[in-house]
PDB file of N, CA and C in Angstrom:
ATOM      1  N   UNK A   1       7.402  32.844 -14.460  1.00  0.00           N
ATOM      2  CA  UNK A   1       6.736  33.112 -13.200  1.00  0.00           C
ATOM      3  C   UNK A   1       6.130  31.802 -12.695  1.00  0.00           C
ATOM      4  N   UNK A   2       6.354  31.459 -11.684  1.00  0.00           N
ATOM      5  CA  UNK A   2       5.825  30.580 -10.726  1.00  0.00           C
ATOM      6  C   UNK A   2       4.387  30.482  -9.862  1.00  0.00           C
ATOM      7  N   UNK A   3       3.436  29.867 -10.204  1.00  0.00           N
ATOM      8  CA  UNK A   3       2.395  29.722  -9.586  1.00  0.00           C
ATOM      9  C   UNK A   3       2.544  29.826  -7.900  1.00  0.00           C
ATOM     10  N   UNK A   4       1.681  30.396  -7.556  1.00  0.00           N
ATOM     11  CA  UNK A   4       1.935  30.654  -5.263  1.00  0.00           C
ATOM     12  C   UNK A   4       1.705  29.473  -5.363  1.00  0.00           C
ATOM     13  N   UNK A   5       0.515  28.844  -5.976  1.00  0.00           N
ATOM     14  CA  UNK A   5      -0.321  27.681  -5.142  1.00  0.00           C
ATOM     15  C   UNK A   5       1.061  26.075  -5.014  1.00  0.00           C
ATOM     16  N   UNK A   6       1.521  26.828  -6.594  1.00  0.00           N
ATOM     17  CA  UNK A   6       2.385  25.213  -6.820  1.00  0.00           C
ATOM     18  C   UNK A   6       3.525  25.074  -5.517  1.00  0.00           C
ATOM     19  N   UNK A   7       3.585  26.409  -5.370  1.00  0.00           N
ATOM     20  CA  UNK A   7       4.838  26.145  -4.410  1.00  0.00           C
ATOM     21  C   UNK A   7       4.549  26.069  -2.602  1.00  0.00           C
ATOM     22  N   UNK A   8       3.277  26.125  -2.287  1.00  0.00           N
ATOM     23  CA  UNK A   8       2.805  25.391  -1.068  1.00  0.00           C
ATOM     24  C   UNK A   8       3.312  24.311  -0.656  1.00  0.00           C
ATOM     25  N   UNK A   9       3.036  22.722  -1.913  1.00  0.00           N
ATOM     26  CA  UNK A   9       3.493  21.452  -1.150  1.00  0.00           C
ATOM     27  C   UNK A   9       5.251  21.875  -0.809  1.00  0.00           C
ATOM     28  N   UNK A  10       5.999  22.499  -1.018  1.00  0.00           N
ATOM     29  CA  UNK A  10       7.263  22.650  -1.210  1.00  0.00           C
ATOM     30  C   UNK A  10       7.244  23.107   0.438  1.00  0.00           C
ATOM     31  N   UNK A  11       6.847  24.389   1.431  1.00  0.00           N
ATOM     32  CA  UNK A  11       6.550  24.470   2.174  1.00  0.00           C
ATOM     33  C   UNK A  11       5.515  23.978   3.428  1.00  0.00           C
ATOM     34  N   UNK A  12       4.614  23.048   2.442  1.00  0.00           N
ATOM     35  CA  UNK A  12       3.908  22.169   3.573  1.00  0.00           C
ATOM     36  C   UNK A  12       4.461  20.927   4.808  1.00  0.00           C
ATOM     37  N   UNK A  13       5.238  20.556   3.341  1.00  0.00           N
ATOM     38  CA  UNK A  13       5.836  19.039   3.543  1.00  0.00           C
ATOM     39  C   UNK A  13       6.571  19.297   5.074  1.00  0.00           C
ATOM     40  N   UNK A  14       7.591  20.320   5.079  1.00  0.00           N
ATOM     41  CA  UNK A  14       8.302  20.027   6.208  1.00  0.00           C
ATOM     42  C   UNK A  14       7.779  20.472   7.381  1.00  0.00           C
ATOM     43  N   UNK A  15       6.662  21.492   7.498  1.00  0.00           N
ATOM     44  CA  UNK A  15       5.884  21.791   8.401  1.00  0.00           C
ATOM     45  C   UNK A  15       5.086  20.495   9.212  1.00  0.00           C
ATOM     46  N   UNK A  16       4.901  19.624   8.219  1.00  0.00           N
ATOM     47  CA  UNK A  16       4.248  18.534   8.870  1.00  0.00           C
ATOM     48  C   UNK A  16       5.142  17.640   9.667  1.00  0.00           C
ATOM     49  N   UNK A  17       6.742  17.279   8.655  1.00  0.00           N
ATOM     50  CA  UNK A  17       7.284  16.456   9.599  1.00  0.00           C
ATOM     51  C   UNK A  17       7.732  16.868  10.760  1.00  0.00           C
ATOM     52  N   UNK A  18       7.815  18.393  10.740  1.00  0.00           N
ATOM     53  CA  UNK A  18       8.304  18.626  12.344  1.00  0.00           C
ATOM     54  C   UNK A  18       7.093  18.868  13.134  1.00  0.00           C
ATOM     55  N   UNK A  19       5.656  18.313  12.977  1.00  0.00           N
ATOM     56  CA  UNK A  19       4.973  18.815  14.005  1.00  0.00           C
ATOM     57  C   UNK A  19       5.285  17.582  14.954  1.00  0.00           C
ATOM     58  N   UNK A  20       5.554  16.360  15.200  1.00  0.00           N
ATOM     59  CA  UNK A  20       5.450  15.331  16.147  1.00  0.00           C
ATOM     60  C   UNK A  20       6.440  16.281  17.071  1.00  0.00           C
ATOM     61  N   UNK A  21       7.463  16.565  16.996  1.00  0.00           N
ATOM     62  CA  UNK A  21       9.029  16.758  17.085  1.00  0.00           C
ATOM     63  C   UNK A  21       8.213  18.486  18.140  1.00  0.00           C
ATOM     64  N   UNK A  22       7.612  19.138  17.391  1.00  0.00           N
ATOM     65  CA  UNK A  22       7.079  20.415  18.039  1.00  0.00           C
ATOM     66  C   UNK A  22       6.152  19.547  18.930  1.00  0.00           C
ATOM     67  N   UNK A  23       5.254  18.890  18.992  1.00  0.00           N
ATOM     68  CA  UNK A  23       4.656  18.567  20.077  1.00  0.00           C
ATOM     69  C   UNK A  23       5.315  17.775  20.900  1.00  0.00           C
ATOM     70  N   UNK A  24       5.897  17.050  21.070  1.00  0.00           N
ATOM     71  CA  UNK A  24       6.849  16.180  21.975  1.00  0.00           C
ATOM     72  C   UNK A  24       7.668  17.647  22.771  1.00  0.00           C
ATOM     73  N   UNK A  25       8.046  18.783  22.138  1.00  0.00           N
ATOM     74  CA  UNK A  25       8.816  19.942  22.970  1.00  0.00           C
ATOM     75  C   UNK A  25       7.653  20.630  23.888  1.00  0.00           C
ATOM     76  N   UNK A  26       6.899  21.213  23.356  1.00  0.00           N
ATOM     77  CA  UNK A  26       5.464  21.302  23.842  1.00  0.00           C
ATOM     78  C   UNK A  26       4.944  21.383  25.243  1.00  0.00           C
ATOM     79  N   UNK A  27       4.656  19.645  25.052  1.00  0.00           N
ATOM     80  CA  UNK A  27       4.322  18.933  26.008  1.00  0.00           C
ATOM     81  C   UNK A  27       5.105  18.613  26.958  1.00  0.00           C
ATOM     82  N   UNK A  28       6.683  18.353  26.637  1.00  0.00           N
ATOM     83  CA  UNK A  28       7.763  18.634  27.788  1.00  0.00           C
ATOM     84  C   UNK A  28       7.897  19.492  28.638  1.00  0.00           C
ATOM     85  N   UNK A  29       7.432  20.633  27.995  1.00  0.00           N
ATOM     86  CA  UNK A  29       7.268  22.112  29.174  1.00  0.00           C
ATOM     87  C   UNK A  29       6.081  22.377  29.732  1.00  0.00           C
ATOM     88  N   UNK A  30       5.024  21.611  29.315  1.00  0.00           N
ATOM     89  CA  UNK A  30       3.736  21.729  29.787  1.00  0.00           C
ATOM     90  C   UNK A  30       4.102  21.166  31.093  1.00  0.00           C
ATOM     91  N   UNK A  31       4.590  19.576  30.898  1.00  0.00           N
ATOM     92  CA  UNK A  31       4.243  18.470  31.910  1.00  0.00           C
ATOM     93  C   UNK A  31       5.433  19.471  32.876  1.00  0.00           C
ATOM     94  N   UNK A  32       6.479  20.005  32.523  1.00  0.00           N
ATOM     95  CA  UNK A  32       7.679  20.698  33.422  1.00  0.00           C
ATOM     96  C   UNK A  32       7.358  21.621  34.020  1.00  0.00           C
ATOM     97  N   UNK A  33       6.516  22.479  33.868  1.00  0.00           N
ATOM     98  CA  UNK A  33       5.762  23.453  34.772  1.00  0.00           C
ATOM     99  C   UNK A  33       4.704  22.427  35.731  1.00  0.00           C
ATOM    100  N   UNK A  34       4.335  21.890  35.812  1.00  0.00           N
ATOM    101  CA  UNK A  34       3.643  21.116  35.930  1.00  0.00           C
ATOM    102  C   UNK A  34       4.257  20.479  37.219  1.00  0.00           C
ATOM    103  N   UNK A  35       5.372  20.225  37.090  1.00  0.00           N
ATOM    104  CA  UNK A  35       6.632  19.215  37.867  1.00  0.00           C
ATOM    105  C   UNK A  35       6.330  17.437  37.506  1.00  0.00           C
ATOM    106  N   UNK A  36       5.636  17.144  36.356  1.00  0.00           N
ATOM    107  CA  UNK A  36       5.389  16.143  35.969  1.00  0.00           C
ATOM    108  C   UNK A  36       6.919  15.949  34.607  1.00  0.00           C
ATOM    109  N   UNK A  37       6.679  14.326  34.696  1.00  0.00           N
ATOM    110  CA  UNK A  37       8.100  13.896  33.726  1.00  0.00           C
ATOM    111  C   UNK A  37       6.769  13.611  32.520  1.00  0.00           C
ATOM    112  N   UNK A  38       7.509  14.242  31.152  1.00  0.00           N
ATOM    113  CA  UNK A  38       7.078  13.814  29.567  1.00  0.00           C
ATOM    114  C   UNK A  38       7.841  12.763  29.193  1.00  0.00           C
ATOM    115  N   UNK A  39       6.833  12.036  28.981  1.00  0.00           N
ATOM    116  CA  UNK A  39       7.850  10.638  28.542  1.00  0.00           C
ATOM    117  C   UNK A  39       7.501  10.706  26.540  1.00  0.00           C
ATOM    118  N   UNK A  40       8.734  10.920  26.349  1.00  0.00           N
ATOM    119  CA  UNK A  40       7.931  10.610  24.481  1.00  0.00           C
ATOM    120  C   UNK A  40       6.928   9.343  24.034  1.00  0.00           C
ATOM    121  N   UNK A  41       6.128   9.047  23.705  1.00  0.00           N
ATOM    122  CA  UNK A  41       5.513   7.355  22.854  1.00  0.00           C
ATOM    123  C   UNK A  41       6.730   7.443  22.183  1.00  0.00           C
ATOM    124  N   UNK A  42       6.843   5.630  21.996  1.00  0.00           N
ATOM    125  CA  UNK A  42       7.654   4.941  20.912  1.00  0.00           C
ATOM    126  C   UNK A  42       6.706   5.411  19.454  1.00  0.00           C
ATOM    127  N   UNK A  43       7.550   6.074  18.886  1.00  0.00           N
ATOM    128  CA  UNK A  43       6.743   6.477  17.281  1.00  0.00           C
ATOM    129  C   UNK A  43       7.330   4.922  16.165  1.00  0.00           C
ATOM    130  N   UNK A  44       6.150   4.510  15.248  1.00  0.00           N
ATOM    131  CA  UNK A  44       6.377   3.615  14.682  1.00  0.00           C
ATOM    132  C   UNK A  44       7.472   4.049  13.420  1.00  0.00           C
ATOM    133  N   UNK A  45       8.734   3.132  13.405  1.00  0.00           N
ATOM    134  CA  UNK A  45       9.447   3.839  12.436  1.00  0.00           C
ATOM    135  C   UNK A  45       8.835   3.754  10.660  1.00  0.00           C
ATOM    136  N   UNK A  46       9.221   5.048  10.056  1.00  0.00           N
ATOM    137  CA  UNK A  46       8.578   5.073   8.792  1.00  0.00           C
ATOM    138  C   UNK A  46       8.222   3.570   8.079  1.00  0.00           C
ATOM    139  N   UNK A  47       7.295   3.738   7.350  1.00  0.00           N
ATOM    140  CA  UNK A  47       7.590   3.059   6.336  1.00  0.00           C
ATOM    141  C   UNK A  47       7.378   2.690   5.134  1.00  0.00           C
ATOM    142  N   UNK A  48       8.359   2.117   4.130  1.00  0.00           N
ATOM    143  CA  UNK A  48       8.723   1.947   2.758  1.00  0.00           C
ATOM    144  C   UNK A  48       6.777   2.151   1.845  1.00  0.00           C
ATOM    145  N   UNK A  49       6.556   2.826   1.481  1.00  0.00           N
ATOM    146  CA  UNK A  49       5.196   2.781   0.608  1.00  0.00           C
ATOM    147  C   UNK A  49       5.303   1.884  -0.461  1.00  0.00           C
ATOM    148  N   UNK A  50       6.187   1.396  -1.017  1.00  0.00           N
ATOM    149  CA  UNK A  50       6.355   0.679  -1.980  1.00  0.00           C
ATOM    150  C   UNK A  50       7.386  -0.630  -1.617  1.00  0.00           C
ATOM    151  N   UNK A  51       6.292  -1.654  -1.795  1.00  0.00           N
ATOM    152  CA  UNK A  51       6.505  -3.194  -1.002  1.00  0.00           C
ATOM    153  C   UNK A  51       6.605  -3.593  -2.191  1.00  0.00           C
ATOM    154  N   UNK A  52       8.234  -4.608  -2.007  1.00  0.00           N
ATOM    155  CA  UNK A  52       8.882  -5.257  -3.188  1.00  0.00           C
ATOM    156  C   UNK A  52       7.667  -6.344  -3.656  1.00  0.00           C
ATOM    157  N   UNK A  53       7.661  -6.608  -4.490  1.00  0.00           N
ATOM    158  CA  UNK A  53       7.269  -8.030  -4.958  1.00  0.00           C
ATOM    159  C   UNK A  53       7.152  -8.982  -4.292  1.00  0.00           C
ATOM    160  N   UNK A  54       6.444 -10.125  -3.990  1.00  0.00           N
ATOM    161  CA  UNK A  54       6.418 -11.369  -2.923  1.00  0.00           C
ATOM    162  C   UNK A  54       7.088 -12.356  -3.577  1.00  0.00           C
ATOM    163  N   UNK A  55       8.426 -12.601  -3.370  1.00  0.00           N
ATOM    164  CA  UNK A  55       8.732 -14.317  -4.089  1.00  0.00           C
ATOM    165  C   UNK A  55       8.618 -14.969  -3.663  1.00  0.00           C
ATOM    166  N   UNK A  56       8.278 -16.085  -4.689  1.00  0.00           N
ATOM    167  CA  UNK A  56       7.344 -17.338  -4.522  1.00  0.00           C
ATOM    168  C   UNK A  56       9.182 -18.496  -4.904  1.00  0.00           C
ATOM    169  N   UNK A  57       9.454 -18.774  -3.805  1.00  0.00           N
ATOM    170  CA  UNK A  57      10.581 -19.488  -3.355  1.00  0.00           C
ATOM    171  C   UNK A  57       9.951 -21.135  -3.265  1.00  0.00           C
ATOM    172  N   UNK A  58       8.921 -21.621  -3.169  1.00  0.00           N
ATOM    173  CA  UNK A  58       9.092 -22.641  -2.900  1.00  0.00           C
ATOM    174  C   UNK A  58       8.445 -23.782  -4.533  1.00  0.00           C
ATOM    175  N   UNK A  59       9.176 -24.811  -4.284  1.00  0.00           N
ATOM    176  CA  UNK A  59       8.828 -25.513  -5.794  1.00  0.00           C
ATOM    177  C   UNK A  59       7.429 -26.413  -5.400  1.00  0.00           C
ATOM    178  N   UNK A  60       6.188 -25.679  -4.863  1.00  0.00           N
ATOM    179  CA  UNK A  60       5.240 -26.492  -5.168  1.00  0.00           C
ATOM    180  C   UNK A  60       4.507 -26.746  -6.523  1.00  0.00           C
ATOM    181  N   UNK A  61       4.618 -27.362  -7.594  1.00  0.00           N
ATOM    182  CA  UNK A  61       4.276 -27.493  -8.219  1.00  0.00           C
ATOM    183  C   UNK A  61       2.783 -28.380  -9.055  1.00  0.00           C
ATOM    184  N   UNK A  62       2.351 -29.171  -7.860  1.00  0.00           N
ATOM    185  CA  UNK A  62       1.433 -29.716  -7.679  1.00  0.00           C
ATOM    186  C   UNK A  62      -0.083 -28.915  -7.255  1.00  0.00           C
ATOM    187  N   UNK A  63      -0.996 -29.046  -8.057  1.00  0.00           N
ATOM    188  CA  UNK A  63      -2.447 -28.331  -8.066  1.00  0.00           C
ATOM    189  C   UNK A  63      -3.243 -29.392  -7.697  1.00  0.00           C
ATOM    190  N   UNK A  64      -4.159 -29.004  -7.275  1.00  0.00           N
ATOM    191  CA  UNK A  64      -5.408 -29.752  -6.583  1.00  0.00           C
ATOM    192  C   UNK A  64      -6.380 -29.933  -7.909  1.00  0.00           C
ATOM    193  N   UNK A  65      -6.588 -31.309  -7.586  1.00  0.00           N
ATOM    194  CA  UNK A  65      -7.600 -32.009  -8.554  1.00  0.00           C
ATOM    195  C   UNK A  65      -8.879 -31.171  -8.314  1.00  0.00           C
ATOM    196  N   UNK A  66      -9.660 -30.795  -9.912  1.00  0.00           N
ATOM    197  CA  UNK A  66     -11.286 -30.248  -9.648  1.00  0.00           C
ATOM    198  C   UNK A  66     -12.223 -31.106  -8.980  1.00  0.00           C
ATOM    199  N   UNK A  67     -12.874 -30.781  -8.328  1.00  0.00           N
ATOM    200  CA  UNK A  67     -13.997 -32.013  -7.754  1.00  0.00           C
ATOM    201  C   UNK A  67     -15.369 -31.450  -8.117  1.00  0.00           C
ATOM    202  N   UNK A  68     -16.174 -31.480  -8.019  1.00  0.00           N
ATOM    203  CA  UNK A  68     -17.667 -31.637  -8.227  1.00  0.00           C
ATOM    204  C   UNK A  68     -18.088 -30.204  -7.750  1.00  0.00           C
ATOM    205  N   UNK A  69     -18.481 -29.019  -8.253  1.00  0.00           N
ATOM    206  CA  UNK A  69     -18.569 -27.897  -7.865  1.00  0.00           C
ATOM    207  C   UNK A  69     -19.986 -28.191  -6.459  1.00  0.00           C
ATOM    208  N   UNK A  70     -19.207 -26.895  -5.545  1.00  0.00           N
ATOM    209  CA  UNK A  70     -19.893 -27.440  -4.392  1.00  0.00           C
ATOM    210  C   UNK A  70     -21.886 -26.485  -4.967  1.00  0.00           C
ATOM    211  N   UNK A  71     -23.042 -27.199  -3.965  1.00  0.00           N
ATOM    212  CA  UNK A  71     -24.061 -27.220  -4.424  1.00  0.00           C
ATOM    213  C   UNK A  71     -24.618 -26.045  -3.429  1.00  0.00           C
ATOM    214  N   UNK A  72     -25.516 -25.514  -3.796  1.00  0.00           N
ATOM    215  CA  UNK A  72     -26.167 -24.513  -2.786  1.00  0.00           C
ATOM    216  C   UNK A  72     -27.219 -24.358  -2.249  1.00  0.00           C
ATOM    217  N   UNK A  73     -26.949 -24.132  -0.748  1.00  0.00           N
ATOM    218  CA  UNK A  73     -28.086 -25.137   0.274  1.00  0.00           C
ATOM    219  C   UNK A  73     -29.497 -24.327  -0.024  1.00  0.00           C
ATOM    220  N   UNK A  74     -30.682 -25.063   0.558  1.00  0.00           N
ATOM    221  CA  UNK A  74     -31.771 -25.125  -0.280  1.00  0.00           C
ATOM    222  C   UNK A  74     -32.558 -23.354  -0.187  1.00  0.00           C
ATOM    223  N   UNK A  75     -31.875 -22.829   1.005  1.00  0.00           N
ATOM    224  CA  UNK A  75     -32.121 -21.576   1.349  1.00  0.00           C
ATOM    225  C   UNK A  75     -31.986 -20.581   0.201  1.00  0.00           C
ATOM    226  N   UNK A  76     -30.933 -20.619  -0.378  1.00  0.00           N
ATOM    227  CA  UNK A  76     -29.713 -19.654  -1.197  1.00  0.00           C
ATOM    228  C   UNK A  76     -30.665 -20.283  -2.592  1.00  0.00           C
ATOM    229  N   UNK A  77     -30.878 -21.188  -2.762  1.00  0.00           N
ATOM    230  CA  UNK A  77     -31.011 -21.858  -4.185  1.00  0.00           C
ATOM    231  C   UNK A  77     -32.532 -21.236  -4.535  1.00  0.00           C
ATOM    232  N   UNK A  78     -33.488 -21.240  -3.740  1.00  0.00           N
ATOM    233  CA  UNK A  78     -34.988 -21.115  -3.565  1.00  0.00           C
ATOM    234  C   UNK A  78     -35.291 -19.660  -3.595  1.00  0.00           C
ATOM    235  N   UNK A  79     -35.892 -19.179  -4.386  1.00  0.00           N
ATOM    236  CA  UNK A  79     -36.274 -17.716  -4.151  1.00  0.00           C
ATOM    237  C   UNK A  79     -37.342 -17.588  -3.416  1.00  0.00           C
ATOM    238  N   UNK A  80     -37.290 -16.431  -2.404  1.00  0.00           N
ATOM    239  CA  UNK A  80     -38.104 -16.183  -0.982  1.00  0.00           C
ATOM    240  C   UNK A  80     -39.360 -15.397  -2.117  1.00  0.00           C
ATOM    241  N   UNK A  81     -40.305 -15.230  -1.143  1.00  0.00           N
ATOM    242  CA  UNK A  81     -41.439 -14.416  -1.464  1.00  0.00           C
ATOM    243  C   UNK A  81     -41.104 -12.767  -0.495  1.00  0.00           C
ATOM    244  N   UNK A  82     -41.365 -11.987  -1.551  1.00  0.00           N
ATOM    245  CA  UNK A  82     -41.169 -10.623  -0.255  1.00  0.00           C
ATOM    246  C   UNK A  82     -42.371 -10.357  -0.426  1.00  0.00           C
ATOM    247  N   UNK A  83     -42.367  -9.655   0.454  1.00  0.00           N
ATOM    248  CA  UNK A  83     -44.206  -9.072   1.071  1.00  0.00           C
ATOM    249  C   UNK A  83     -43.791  -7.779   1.093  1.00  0.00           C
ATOM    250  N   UNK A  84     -44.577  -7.114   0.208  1.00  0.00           N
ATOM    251  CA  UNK A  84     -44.582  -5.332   0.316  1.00  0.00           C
ATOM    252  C   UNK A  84     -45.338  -4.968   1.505  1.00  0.00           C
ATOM    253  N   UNK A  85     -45.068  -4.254   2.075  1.00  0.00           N
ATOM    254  CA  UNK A  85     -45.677  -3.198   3.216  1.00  0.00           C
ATOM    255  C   UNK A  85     -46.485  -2.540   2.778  1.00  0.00           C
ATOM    256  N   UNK A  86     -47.773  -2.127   3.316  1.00  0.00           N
ATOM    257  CA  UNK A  86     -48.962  -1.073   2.575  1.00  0.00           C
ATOM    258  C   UNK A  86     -49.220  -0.447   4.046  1.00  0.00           C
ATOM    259  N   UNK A  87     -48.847   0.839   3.469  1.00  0.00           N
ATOM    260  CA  UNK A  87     -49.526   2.009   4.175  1.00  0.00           C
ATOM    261  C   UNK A  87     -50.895   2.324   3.978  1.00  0.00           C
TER     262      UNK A  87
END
């Protein structure tokens, strides 16, 4: 026996991809009673969720010399005084 709940995403999924597709029809007969033209938006085409790897094509092989770690200005370095508020 099969769980109801498990078998929802099985029936969700395609309900969703046809809602653009149901509203674009929709709205065609809205704007057509109407005597107005529905123009569809350009929809962005899907895309891939899983982005290959970045190759690293070029032969830089050369690293930057360490230099003198940078210092921190006198603001950042100095601890402020806070002043409590009294009610």
């Amino acid at each position: 026996m099969v769980c109801v709940m498990c078998l929802i995403p099985l029936f969700l999924v395609p309900i969703v991809n046809i809602l653009p597709l149901l509203f674009d029809y929709i709205m065609g007969r809205i704007y057509g009673l109407l005597g107005w033209e529905y123009r569809k938006p350009e929809r962005a085409p899907p895309a891939c969720p899983y982005k290959p790897a970045a190759q690293n094509s070029s032969k830089v092989t050369e690293k930057p010399e360490p230099g003198p770690p940078d210092s921190l200005p006198e603001s950042a370095a100095a601890p402020r005084a806070v002043e409590l508020k009294q009610d």
